[in-house]
N, C-alpha and C. Protein backbone atom coordinates (compact mmCIF):
# COMPACT_ATOMS: atom_id res chain seq x y z
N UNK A 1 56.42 -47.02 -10.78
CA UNK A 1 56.17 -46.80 -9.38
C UNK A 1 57.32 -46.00 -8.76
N UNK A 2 56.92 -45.15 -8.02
CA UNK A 2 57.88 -43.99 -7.33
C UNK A 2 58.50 -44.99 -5.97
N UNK A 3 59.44 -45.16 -5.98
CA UNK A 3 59.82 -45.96 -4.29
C UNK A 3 59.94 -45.00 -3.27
N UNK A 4 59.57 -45.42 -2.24
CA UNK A 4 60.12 -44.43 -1.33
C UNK A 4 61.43 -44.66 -0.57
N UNK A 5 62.12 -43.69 -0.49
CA UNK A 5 64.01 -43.57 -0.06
C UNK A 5 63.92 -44.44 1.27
N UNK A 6 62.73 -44.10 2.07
CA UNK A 6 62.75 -45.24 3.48
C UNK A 6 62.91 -46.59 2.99
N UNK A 7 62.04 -47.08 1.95
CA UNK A 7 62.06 -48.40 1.37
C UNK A 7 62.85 -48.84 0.61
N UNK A 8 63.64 -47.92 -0.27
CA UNK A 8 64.70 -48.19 -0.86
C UNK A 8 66.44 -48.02 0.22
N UNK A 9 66.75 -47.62 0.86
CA UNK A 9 67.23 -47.54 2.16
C UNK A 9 67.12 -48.79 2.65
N UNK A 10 65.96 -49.64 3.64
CA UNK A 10 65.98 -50.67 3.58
C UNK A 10 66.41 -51.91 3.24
N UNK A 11 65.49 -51.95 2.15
CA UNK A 11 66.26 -53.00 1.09
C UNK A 11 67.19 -53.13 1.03
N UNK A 12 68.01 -52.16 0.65
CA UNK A 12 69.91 -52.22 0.23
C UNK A 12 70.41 -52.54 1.37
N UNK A 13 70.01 -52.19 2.71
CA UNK A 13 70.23 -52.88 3.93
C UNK A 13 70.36 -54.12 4.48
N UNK A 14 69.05 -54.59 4.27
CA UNK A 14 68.83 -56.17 4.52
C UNK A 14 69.53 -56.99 3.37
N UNK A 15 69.43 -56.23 2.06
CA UNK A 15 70.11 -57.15 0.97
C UNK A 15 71.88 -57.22 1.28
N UNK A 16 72.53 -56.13 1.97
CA UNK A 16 73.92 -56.08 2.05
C UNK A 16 73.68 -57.35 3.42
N UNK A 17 72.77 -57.04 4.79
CA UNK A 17 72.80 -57.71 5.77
C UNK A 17 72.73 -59.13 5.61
N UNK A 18 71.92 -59.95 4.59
CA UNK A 18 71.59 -61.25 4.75
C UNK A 18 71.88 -61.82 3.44
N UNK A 19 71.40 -61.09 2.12
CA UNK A 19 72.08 -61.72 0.99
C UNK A 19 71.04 -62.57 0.54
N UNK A 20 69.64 -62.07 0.78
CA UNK A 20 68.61 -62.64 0.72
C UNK A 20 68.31 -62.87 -0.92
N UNK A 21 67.27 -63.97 -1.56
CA UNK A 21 67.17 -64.32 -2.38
C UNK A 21 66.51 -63.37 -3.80
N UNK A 22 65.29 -62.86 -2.76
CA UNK A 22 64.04 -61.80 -3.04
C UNK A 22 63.63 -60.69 -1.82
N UNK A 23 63.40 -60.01 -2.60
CA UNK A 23 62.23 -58.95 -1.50
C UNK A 23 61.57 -58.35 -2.02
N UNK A 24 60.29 -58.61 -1.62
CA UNK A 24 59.16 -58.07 -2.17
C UNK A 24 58.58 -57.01 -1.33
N UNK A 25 58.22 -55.66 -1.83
CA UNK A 25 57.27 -55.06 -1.23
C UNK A 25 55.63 -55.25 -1.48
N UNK A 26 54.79 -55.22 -0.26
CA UNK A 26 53.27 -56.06 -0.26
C UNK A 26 52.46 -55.29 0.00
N UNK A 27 53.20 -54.04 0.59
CA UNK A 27 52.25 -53.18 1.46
C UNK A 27 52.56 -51.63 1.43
N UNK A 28 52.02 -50.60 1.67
CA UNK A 28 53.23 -49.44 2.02
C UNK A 28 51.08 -48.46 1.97
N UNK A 29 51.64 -47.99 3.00
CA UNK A 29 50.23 -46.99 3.64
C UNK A 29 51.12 -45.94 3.50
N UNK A 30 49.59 -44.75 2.59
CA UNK A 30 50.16 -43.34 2.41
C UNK A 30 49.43 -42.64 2.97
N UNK A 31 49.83 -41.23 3.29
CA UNK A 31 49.08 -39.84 3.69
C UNK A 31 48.52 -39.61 3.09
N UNK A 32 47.67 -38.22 3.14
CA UNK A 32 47.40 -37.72 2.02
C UNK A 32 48.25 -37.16 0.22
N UNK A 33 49.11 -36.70 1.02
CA UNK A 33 50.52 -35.98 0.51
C UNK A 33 51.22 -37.08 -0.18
N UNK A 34 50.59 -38.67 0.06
CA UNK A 34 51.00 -39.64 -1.02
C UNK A 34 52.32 -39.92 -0.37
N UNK A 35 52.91 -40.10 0.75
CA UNK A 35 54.22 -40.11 1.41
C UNK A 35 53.80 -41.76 1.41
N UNK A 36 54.77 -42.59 1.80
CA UNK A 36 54.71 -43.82 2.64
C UNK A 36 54.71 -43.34 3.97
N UNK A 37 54.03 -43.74 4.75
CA UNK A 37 54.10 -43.48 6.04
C UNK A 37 54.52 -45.35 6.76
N UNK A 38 54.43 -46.13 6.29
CA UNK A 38 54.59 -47.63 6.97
C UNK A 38 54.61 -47.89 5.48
N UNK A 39 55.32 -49.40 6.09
CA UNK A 39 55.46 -50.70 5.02
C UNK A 39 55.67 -52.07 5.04
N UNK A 40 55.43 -53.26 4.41
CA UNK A 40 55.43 -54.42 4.66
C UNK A 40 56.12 -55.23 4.00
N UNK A 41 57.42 -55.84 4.13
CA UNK A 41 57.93 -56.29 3.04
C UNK A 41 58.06 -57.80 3.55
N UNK A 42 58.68 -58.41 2.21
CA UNK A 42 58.51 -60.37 2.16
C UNK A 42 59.91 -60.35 1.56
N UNK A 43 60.37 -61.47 2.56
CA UNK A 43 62.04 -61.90 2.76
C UNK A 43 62.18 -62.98 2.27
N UNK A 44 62.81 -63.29 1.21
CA UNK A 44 62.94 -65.03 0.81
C UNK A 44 64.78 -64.95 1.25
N UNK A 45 65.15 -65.68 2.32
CA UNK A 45 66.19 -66.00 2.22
C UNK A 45 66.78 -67.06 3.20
N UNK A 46 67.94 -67.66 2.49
CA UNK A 46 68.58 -68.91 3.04
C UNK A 46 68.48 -69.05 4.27
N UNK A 47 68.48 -69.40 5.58
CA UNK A 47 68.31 -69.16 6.98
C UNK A 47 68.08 -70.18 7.68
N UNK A 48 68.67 -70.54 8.84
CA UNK A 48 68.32 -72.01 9.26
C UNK A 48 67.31 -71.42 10.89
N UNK A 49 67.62 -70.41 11.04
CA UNK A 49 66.96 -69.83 11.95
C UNK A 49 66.11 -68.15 11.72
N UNK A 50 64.83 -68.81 11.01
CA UNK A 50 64.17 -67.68 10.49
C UNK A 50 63.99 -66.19 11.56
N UNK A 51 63.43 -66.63 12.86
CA UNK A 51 63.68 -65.84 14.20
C UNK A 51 64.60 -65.05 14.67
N UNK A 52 65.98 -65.89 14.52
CA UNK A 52 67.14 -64.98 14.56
C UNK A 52 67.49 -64.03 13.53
N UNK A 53 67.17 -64.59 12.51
CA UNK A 53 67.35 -63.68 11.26
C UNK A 53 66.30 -61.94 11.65
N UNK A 54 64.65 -62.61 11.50
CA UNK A 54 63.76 -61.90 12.11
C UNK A 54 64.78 -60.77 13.02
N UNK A 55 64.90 -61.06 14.34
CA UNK A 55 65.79 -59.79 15.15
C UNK A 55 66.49 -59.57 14.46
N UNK A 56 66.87 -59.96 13.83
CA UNK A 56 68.71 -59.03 13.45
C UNK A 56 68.55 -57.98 12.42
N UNK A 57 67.16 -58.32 12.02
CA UNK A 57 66.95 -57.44 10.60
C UNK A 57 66.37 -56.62 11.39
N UNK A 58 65.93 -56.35 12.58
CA UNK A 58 64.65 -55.85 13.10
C UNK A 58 65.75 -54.65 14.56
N UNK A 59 66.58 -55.55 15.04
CA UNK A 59 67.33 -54.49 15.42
C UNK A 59 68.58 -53.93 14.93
N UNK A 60 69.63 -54.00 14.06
CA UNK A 60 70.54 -53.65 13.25
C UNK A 60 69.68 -52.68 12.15
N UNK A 61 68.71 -52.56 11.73
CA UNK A 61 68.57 -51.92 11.05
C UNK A 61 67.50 -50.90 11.08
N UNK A 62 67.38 -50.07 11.17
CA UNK A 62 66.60 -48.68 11.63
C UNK A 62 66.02 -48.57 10.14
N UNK A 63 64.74 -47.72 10.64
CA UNK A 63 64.04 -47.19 9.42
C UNK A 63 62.99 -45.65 10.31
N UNK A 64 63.06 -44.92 9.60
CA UNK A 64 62.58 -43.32 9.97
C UNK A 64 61.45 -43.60 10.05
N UNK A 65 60.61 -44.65 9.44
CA UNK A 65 58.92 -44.92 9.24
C UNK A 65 58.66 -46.55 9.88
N UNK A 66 57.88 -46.73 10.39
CA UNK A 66 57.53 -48.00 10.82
C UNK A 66 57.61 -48.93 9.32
N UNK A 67 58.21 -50.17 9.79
CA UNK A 67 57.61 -51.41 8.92
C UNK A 67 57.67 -52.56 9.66
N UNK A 68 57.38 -53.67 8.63
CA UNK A 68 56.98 -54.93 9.13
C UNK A 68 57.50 -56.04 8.01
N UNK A 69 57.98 -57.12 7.99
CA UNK A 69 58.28 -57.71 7.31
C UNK A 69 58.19 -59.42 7.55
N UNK A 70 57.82 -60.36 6.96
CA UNK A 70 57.52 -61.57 6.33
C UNK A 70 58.37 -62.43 5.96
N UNK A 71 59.26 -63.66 6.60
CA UNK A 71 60.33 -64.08 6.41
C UNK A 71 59.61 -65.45 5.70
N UNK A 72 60.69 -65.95 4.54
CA UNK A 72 60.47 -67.35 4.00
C UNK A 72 61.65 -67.79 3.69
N UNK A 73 61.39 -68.91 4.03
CA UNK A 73 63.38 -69.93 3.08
C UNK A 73 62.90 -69.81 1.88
N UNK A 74 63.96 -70.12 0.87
CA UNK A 74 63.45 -70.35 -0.47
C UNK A 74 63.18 -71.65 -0.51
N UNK A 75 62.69 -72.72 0.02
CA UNK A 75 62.11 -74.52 0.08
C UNK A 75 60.25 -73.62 0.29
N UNK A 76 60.60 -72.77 1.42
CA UNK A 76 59.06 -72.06 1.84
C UNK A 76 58.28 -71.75 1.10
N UNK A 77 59.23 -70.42 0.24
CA UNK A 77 58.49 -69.92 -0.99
C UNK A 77 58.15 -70.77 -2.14
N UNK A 78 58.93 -71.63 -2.12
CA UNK A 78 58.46 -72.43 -3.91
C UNK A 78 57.47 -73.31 -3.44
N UNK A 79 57.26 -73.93 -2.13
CA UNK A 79 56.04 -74.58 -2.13
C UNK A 79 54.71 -74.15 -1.60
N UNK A 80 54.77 -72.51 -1.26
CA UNK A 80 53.69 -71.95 -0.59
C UNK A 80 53.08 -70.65 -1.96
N UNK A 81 54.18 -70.73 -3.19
CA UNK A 81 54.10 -70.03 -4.21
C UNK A 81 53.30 -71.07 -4.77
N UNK A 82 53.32 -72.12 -4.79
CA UNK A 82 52.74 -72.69 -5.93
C UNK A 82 51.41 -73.39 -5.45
N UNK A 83 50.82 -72.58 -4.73
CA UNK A 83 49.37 -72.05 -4.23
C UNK A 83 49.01 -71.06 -4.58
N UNK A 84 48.03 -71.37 -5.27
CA UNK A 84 47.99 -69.72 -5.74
C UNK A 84 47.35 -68.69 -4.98
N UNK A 85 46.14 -69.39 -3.86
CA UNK A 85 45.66 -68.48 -3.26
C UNK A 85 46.26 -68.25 -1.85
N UNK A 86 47.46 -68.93 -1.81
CA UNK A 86 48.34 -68.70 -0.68
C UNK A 86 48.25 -67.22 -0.22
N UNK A 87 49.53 -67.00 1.25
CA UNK A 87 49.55 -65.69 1.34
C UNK A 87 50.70 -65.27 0.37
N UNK A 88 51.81 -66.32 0.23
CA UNK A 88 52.92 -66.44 -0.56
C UNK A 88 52.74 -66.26 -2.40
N UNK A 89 51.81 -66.58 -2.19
CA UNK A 89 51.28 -66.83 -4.10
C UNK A 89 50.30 -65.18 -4.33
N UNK A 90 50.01 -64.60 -2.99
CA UNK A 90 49.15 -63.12 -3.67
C UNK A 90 50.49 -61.92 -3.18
N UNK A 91 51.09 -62.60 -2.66
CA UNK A 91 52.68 -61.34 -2.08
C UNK A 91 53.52 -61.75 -3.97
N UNK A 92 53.65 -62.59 -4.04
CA UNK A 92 54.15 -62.98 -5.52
C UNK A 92 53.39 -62.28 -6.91
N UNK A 93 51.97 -62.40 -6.95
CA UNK A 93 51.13 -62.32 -7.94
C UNK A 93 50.60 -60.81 -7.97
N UNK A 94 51.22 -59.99 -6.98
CA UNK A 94 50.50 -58.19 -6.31
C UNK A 94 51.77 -57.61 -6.02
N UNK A 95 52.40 -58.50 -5.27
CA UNK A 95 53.40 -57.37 -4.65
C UNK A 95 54.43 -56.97 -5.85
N UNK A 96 55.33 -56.63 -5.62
CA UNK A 96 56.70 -55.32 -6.08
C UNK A 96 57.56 -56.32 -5.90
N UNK A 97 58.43 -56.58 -7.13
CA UNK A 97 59.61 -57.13 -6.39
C UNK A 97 60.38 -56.33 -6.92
N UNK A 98 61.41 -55.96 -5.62
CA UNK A 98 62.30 -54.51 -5.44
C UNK A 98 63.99 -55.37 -5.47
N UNK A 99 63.68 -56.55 -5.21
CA UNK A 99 65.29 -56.99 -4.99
C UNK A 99 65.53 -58.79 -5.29
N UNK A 100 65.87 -59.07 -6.56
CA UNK A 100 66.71 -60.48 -6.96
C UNK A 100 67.81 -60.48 -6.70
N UNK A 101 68.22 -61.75 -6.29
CA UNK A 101 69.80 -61.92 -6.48
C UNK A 101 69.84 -62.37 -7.71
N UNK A 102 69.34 -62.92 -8.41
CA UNK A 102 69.54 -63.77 -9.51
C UNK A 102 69.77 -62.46 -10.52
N UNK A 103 68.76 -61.55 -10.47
CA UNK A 103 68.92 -60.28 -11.31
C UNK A 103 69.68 -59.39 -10.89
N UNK A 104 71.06 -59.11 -10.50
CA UNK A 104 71.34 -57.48 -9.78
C UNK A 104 71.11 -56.47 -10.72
N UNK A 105 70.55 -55.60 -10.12
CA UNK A 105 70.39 -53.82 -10.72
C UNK A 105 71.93 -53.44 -11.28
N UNK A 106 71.00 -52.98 -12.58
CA UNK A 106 71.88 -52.52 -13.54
C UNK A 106 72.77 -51.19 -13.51
């Protein structure tokens, strides 16, 4: 899969900003020209205040293309993952995962 620099940009963003667990990409709408034009990504990370987190990712961090993103604790994800027909268990079972902590890029 080709990433797009808006989405990869991102990521390295929120991952330097919060130190999040996972991020998954779920979504990403193209042009014709096959561009991302928008995107939707899923946040697993530590947070006692998912909301605040929500703004901070939402104003500290700019993106050239619209997106949207999906916050979970990791207590959230392991028990809404292990549904399978969850929304958490088809973002897991479809989506991209672009960013582990457990794994860092090589």
């Amino acid at each position: 899969m080709i990433l797009s620099p808006h989405v990869r940009e991102l990521v390295s963003a929120i991952a330097a900003l919060c130190s999040p667990e996972k991020i998954y990409l779920f979504n990403a709408k193209r042009n014709l020209e096959n561009q991302v034009t928008s995107f939707k990504l899923c946040i697993v990370a530590d947070t006692r205040d998912k909301a605040a987190l929500e703004r901070q990712i939402y104003l500290e961090l700019d993106c050239e293309i619209p997106y949207d993103l999906v916050l979970y604790t990791p207590a959230e994800w392991m028990d809404f993952t292990e549904m399978p027909h969850s929304f958490a268990g088809e973002i897991q079972g479809k989506g991209v995962l672009l960013y582990d902590k457990a794994q860092p890029p090589e």
